[in-house]
PDB file of N, CA and C in Angstrom:
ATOM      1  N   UNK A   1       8.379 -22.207   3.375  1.00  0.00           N
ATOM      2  CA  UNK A   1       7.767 -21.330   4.358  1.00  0.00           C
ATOM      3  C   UNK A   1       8.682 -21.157   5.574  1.00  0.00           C
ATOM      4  N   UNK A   2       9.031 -22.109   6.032  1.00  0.00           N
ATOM      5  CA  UNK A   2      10.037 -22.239   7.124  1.00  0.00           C
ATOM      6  C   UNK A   2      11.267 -21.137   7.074  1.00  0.00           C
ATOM      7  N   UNK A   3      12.101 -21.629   5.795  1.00  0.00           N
ATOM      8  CA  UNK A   3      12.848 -20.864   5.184  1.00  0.00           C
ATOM      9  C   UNK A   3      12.793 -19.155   5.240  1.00  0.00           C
ATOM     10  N   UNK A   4      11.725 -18.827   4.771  1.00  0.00           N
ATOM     11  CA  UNK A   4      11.403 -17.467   4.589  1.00  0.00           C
ATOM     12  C   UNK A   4      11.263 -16.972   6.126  1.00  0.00           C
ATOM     13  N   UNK A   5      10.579 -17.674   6.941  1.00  0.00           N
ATOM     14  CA  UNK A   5      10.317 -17.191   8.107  1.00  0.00           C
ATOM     15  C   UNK A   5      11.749 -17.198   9.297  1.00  0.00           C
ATOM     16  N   UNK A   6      12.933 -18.293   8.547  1.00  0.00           N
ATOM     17  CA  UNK A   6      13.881 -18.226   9.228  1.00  0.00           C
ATOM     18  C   UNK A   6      14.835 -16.849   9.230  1.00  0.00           C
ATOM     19  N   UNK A   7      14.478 -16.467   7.547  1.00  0.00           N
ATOM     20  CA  UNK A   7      15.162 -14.773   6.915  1.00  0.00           C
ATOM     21  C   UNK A   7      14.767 -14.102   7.539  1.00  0.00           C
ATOM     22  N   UNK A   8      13.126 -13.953   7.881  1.00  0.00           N
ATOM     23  CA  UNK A   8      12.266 -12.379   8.350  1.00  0.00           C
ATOM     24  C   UNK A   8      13.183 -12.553   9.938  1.00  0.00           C
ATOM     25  N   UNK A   9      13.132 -13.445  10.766  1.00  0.00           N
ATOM     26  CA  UNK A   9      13.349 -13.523  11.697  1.00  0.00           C
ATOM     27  C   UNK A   9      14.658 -12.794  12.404  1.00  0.00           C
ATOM     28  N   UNK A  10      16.009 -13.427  11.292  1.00  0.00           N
ATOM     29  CA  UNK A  10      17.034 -13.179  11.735  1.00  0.00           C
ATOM     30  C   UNK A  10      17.262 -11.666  10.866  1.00  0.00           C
ATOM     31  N   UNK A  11      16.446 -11.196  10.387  1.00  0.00           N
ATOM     32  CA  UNK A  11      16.125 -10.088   9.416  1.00  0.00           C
ATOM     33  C   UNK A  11      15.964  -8.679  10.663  1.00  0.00           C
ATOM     34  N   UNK A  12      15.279  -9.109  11.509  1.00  0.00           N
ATOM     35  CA  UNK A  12      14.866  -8.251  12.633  1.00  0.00           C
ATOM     36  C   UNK A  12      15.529  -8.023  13.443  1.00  0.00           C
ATOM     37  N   UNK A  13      15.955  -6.490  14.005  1.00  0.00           N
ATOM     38  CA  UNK A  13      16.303  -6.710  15.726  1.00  0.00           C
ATOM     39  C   UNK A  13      15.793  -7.138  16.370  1.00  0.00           C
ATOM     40  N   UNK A  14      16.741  -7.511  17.662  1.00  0.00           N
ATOM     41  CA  UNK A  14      16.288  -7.886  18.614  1.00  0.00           C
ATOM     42  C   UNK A  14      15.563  -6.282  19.423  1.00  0.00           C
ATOM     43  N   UNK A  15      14.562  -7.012  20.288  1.00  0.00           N
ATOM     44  CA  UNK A  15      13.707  -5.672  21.273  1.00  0.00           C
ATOM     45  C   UNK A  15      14.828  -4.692  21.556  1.00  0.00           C
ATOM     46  N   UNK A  16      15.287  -5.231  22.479  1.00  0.00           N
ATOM     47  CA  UNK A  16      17.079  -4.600  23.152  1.00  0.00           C
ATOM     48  C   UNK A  16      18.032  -3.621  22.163  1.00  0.00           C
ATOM     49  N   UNK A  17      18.085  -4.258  21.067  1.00  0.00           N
ATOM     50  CA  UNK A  17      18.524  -2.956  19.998  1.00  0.00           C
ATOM     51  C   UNK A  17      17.894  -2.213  19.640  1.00  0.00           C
ATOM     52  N   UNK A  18      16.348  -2.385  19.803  1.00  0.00           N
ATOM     53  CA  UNK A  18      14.879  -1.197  19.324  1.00  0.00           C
ATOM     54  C   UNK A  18      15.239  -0.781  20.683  1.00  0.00           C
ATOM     55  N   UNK A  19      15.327  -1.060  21.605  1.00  0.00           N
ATOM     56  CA  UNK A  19      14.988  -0.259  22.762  1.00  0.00           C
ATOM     57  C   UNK A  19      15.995   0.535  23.583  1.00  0.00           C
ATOM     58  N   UNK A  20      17.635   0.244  22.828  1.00  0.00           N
ATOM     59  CA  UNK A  20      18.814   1.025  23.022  1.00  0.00           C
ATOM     60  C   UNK A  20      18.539   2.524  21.749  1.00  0.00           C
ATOM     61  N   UNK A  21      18.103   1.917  20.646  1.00  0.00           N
ATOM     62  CA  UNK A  21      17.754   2.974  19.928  1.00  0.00           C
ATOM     63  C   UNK A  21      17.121   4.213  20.184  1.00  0.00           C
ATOM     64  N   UNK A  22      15.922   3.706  21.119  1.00  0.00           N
ATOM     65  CA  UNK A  22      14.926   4.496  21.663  1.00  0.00           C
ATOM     66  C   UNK A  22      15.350   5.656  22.795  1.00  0.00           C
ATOM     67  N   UNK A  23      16.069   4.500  23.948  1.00  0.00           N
ATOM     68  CA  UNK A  23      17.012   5.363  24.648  1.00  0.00           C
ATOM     69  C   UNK A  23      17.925   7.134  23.712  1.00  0.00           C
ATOM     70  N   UNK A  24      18.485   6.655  22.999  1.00  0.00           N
ATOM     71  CA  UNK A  24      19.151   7.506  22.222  1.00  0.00           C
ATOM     72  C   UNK A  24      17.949   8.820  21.790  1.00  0.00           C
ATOM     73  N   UNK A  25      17.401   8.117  21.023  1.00  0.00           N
ATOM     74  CA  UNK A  25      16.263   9.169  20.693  1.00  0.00           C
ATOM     75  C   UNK A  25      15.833  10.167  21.257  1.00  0.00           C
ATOM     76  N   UNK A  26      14.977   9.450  22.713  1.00  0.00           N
ATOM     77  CA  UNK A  26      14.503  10.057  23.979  1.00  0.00           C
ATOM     78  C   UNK A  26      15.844  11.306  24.339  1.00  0.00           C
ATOM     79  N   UNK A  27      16.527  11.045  24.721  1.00  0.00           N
ATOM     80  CA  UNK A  27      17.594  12.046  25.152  1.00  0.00           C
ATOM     81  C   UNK A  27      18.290  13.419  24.106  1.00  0.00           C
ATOM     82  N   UNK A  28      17.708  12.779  22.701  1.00  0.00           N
ATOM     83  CA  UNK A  28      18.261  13.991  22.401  1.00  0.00           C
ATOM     84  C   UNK A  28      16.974  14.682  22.083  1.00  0.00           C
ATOM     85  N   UNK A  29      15.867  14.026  22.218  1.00  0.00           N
ATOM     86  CA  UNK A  29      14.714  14.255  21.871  1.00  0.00           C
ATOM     87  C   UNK A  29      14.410  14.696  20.607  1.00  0.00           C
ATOM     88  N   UNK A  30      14.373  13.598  19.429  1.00  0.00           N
ATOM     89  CA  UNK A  30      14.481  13.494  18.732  1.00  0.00           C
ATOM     90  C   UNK A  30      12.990  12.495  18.380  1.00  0.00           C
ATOM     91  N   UNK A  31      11.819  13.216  18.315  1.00  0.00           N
ATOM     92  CA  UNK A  31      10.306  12.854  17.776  1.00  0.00           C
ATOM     93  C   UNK A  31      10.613  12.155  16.656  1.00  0.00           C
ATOM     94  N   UNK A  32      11.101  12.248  15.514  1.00  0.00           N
ATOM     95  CA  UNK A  32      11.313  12.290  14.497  1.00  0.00           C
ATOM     96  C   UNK A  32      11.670  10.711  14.272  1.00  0.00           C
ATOM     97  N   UNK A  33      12.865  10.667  15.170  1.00  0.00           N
ATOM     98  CA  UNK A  33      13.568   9.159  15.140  1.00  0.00           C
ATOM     99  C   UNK A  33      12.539   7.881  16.005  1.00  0.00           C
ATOM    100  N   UNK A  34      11.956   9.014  17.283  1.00  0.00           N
ATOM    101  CA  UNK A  34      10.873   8.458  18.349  1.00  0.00           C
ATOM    102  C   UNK A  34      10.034   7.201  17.223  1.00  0.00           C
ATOM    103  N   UNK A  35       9.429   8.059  16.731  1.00  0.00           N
ATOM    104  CA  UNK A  35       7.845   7.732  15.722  1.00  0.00           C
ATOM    105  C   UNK A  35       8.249   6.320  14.648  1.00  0.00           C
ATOM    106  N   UNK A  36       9.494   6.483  14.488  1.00  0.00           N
ATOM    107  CA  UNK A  36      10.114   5.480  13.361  1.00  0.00           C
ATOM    108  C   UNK A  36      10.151   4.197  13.909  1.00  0.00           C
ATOM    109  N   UNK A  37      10.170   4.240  15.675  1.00  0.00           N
ATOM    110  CA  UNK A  37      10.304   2.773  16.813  1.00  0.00           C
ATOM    111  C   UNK A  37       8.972   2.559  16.587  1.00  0.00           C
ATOM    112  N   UNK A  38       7.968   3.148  16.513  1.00  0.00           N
ATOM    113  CA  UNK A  38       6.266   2.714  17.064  1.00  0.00           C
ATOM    114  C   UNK A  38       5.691   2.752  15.904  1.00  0.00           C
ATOM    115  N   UNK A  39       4.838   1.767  15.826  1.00  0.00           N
ATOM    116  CA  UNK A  39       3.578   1.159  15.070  1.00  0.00           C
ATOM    117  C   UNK A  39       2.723   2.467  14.472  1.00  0.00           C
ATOM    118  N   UNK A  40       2.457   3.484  15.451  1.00  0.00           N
ATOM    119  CA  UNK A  40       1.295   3.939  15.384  1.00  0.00           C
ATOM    120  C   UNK A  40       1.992   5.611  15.226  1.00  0.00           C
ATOM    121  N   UNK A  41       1.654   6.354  14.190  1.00  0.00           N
ATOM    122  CA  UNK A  41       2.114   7.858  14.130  1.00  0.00           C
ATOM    123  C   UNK A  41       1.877   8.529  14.874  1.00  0.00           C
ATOM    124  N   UNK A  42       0.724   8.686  15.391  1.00  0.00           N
ATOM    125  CA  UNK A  42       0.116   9.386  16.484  1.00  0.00           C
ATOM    126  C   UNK A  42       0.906   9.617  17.844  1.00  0.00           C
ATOM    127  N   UNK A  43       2.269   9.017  17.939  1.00  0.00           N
ATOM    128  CA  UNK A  43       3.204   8.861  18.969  1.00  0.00           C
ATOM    129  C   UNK A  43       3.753  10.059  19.210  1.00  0.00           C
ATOM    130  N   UNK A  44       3.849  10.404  17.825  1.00  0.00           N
ATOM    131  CA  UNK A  44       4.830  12.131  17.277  1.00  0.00           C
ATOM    132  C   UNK A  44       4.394  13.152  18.352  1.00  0.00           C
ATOM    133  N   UNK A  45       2.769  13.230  17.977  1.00  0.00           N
ATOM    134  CA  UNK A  45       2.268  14.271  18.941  1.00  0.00           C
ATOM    135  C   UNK A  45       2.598  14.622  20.380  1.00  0.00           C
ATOM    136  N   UNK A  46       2.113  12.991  21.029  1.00  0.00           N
ATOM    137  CA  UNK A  46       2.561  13.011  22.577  1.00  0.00           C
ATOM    138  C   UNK A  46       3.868  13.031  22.580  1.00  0.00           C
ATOM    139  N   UNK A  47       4.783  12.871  21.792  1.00  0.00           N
ATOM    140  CA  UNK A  47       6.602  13.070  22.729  1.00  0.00           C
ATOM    141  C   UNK A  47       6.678  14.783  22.177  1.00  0.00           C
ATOM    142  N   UNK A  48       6.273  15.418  21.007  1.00  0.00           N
ATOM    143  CA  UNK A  48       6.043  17.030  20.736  1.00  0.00           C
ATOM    144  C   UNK A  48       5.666  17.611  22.366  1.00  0.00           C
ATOM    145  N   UNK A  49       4.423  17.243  22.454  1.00  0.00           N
ATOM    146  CA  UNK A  49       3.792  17.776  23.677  1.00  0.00           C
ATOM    147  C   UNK A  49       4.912  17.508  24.895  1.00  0.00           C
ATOM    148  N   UNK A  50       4.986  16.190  25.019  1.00  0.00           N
ATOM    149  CA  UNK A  50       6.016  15.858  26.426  1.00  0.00           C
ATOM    150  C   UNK A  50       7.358  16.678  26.542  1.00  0.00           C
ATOM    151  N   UNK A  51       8.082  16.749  25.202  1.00  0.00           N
ATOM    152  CA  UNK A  51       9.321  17.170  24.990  1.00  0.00           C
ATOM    153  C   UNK A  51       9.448  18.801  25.093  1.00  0.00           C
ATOM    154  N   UNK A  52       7.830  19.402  24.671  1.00  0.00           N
ATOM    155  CA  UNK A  52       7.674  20.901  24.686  1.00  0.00           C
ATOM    156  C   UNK A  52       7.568  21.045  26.363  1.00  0.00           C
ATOM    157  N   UNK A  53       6.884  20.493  27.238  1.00  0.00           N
ATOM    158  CA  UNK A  53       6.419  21.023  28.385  1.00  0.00           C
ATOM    159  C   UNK A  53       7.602  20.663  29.535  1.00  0.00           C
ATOM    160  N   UNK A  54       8.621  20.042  29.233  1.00  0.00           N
ATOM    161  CA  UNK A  54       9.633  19.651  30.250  1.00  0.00           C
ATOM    162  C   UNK A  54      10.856  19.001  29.747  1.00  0.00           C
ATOM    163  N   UNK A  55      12.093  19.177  29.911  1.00  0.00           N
ATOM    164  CA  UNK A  55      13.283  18.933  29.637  1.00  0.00           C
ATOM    165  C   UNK A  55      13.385  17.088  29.740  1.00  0.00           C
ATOM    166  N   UNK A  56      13.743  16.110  29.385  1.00  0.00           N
ATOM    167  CA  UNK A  56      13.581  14.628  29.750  1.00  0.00           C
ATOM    168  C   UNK A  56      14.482  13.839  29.923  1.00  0.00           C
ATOM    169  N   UNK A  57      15.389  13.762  30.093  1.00  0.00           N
ATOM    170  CA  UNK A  57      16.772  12.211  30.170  1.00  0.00           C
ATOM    171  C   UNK A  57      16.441  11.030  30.523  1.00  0.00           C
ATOM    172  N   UNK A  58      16.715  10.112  29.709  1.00  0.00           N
ATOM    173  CA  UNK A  58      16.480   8.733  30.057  1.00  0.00           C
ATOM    174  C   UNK A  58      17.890   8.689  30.146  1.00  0.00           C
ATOM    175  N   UNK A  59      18.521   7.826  31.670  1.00  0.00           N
ATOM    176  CA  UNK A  59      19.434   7.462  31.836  1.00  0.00           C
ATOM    177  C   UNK A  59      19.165   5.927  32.487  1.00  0.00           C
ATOM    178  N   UNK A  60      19.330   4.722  31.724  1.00  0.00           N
ATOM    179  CA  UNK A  60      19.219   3.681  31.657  1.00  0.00           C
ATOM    180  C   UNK A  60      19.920   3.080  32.939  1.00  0.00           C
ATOM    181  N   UNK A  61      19.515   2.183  33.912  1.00  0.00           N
ATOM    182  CA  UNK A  61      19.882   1.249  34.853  1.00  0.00           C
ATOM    183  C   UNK A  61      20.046  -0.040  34.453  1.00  0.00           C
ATOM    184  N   UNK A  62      19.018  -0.670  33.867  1.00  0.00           N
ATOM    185  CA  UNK A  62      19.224  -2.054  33.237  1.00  0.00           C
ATOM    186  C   UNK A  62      17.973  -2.088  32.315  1.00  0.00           C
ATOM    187  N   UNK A  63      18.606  -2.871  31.390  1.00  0.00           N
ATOM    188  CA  UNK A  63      17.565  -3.423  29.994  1.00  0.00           C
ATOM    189  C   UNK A  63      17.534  -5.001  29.977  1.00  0.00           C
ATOM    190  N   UNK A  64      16.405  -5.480  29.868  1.00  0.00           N
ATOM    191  CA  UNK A  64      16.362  -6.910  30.506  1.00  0.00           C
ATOM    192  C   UNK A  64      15.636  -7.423  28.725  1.00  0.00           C
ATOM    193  N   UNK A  65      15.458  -8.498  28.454  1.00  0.00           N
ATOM    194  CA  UNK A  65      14.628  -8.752  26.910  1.00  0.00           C
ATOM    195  C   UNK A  65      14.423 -10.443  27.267  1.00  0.00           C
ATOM    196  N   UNK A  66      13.174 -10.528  27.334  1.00  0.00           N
ATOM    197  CA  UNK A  66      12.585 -11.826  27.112  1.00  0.00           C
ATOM    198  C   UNK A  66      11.604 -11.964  25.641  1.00  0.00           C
ATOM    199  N   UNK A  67      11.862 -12.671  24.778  1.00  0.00           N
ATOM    200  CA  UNK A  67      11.154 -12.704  23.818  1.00  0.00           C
ATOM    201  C   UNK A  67      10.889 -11.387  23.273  1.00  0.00           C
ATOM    202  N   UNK A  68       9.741 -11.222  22.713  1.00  0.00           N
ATOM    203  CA  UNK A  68       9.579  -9.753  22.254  1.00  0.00           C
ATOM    204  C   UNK A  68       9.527  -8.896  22.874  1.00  0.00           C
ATOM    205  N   UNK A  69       9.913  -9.231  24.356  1.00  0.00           N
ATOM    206  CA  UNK A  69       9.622  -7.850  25.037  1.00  0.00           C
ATOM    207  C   UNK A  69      11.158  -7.153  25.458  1.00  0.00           C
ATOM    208  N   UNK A  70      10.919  -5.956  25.266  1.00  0.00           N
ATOM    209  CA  UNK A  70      12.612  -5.342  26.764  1.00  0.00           C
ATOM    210  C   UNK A  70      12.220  -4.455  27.647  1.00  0.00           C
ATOM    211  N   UNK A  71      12.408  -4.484  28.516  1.00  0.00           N
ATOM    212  CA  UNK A  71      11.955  -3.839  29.627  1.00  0.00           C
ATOM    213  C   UNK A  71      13.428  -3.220  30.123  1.00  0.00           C
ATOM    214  N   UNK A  72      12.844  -1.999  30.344  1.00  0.00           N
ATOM    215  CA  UNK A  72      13.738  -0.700  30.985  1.00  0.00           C
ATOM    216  C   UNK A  72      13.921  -0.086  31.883  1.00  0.00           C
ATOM    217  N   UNK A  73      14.372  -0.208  32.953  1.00  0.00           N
ATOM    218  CA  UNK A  73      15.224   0.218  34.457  1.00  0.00           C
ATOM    219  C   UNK A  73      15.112   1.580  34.293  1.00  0.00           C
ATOM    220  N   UNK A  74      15.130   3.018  34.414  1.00  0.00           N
ATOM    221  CA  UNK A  74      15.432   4.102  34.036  1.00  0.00           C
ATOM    222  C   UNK A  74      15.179   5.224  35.612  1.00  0.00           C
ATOM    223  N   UNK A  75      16.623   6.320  34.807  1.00  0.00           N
ATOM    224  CA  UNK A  75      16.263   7.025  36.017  1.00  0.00           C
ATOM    225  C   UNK A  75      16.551   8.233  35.108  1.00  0.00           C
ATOM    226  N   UNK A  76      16.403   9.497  36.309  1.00  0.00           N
ATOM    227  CA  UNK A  76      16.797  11.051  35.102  1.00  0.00           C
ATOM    228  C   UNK A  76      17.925  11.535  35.636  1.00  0.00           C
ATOM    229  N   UNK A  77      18.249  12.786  35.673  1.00  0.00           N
ATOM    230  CA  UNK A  77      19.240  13.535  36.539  1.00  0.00           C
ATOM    231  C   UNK A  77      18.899  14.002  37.738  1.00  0.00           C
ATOM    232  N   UNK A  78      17.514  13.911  38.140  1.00  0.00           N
ATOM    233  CA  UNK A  78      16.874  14.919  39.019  1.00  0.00           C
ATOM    234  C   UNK A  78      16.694  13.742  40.155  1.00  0.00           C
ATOM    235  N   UNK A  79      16.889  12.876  39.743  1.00  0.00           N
ATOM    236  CA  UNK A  79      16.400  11.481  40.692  1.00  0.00           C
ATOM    237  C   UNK A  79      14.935  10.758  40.446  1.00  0.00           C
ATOM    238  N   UNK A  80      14.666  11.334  39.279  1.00  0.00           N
ATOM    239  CA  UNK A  80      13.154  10.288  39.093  1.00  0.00           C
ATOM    240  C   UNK A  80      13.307   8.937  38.520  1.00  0.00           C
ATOM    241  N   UNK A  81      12.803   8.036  38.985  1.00  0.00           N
ATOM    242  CA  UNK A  81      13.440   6.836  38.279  1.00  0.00           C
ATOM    243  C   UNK A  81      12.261   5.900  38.165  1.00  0.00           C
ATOM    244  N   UNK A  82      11.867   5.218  36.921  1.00  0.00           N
ATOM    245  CA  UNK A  82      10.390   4.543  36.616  1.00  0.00           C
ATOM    246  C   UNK A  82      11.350   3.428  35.799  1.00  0.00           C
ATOM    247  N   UNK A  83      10.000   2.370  35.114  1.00  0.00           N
ATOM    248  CA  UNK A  83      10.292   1.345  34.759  1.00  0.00           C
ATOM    249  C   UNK A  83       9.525   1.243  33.681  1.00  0.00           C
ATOM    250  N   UNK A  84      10.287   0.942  32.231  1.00  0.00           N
ATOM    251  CA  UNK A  84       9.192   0.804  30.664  1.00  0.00           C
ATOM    252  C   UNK A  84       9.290  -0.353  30.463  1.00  0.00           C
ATOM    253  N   UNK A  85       7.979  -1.101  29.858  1.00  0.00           N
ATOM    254  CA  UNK A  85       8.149  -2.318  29.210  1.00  0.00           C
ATOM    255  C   UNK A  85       7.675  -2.112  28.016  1.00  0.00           C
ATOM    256  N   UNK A  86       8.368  -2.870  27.073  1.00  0.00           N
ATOM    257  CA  UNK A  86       8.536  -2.459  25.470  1.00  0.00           C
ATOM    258  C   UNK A  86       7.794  -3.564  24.746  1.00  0.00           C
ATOM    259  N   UNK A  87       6.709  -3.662  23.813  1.00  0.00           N
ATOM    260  CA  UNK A  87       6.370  -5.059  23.804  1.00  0.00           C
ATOM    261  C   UNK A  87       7.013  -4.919  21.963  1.00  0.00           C
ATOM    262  N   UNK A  88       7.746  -5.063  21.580  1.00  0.00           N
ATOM    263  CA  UNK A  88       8.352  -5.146  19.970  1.00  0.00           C
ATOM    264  C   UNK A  88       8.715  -6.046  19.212  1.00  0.00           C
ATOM    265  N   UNK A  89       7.281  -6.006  17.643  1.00  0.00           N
ATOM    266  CA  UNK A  89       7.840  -6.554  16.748  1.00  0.00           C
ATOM    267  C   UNK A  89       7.354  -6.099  15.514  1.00  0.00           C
ATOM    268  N   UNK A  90       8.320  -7.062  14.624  1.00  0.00           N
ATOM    269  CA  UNK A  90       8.965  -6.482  13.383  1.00  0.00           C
ATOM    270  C   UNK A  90       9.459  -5.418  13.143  1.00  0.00           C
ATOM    271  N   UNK A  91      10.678  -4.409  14.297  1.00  0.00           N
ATOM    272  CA  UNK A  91      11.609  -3.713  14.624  1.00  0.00           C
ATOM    273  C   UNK A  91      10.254  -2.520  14.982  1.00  0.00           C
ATOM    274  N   UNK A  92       9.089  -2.808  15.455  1.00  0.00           N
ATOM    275  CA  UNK A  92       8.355  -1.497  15.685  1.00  0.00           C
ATOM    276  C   UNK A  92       8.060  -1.842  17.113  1.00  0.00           C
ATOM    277  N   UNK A  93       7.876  -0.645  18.688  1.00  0.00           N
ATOM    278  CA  UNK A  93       6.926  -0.624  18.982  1.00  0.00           C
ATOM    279  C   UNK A  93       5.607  -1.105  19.034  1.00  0.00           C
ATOM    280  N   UNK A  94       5.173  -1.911  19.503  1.00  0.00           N
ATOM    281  CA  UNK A  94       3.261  -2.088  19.225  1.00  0.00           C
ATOM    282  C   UNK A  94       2.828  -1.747  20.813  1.00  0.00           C
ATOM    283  N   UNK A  95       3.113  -1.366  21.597  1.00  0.00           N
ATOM    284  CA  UNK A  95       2.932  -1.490  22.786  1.00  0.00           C
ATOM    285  C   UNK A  95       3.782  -1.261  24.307  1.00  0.00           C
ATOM    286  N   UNK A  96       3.592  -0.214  24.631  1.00  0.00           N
ATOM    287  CA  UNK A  96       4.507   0.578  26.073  1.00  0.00           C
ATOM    288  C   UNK A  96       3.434   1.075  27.308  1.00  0.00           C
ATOM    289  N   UNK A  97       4.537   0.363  28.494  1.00  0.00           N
ATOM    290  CA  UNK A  97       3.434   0.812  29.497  1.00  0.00           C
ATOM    291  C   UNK A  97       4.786   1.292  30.258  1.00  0.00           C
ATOM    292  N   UNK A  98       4.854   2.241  31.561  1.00  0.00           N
ATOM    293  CA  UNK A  98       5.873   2.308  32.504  1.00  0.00           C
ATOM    294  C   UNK A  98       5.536   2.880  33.190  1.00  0.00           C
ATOM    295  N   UNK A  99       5.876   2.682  34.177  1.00  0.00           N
ATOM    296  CA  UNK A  99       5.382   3.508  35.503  1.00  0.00           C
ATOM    297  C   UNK A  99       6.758   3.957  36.630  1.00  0.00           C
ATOM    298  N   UNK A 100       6.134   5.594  37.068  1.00  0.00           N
ATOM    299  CA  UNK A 100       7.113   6.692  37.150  1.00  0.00           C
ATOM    300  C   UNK A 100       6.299   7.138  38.099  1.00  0.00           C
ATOM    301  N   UNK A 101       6.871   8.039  39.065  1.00  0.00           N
ATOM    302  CA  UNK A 101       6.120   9.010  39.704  1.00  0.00           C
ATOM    303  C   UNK A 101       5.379  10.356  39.180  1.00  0.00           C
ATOM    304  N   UNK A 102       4.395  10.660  39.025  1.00  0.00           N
ATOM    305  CA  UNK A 102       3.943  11.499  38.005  1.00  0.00           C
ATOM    306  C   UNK A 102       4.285  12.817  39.232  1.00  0.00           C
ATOM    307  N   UNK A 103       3.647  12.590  40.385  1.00  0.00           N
ATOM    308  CA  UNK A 103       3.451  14.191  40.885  1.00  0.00           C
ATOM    309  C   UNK A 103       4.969  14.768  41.096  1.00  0.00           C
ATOM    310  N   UNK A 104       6.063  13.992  41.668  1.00  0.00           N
ATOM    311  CA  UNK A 104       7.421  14.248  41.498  1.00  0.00           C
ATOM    312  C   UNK A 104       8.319  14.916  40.606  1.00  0.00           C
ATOM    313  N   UNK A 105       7.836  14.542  39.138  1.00  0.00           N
ATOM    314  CA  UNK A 105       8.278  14.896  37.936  1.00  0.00           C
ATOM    315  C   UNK A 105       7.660  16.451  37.957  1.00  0.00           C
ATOM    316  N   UNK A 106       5.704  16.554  37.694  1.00  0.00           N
ATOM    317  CA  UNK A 106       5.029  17.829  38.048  1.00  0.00           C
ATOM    318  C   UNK A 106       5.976  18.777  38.924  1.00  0.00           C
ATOM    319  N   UNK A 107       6.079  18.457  39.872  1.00  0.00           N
ATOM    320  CA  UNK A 107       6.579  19.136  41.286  1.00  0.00           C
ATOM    321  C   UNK A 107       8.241  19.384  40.819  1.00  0.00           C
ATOM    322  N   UNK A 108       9.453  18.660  40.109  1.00  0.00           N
ATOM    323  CA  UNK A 108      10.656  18.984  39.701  1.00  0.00           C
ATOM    324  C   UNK A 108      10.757  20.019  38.450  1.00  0.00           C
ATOM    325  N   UNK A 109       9.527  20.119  37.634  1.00  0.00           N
ATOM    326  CA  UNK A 109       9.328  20.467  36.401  1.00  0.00           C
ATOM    327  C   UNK A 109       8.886  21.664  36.895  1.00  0.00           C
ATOM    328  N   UNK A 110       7.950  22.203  37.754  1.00  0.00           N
ATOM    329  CA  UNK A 110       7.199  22.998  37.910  1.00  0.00           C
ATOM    330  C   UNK A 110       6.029  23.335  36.688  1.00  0.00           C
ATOM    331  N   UNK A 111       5.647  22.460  36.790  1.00  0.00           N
ATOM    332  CA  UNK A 111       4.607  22.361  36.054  1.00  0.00           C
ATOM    333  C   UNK A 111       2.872  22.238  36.638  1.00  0.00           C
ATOM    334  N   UNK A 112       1.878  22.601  36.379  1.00  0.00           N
ATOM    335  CA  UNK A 112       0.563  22.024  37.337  1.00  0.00           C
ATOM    336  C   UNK A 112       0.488  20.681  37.425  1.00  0.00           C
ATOM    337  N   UNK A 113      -0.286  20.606  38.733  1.00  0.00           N
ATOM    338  CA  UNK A 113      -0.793  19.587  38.926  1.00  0.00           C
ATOM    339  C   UNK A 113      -2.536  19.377  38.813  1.00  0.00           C
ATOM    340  N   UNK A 114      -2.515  18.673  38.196  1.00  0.00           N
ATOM    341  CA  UNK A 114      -3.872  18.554  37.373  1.00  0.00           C
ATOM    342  C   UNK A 114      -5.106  18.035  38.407  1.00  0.00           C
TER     343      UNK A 114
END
């Protein structure tokens, strides 16, 4: 048992390589590759929607990884700059929270404000 669990283990990326991946994705905006990081399909839709209503760059500041998690520094071109935490395992997504300025982005995008 040990054994097997020592394979799955070293079998897996680390968060930090799921979450350099992701980076990549995001920027060329690439849903497709997005959905393949996360647990849950339903992801497809919201980056479709996000990616249709506003242009996006993740340009990375620092990527930090404690255990399963990596957490992401990020800024854009426009000057918006928020923070993701990645909670990942068995090379998927299960869990993202980050926080960004929402009305800033609205207001650079020209988009409504809700």
């Amino acid at each position: 048992m040990f054994f097997l669990m020592f394979i799955l283990y070293n079998i897996c990326m680390k968060p930090k390589e799921i979450l350099i991946q992701w980076i990549d994705a995001f920027n060329k905006a690439d849903s497709e590759k997005l959905i393949q990081l996360y647990d849950l399909n339903a992801i497809k839709q919201m980056f479709d929607r996000e990616f249709s209503e506003a242009e996006m760059v993740c340009i990375p500041e620092n990527i930090f990884e404690d255990g399963e998690w990596a957490i992401l520094e990020w800024k854009d071109p426009l000057g918006l700059r928020g923070c993701g935490f990645f909670h990942i395992v068995n090379d998927k997504i299960i869990f993202q929270r980050g926080y960004w300025d929402k009305l800033s982005f609205l207001r650079m995008h020209n988009l409504p404000i809700d």
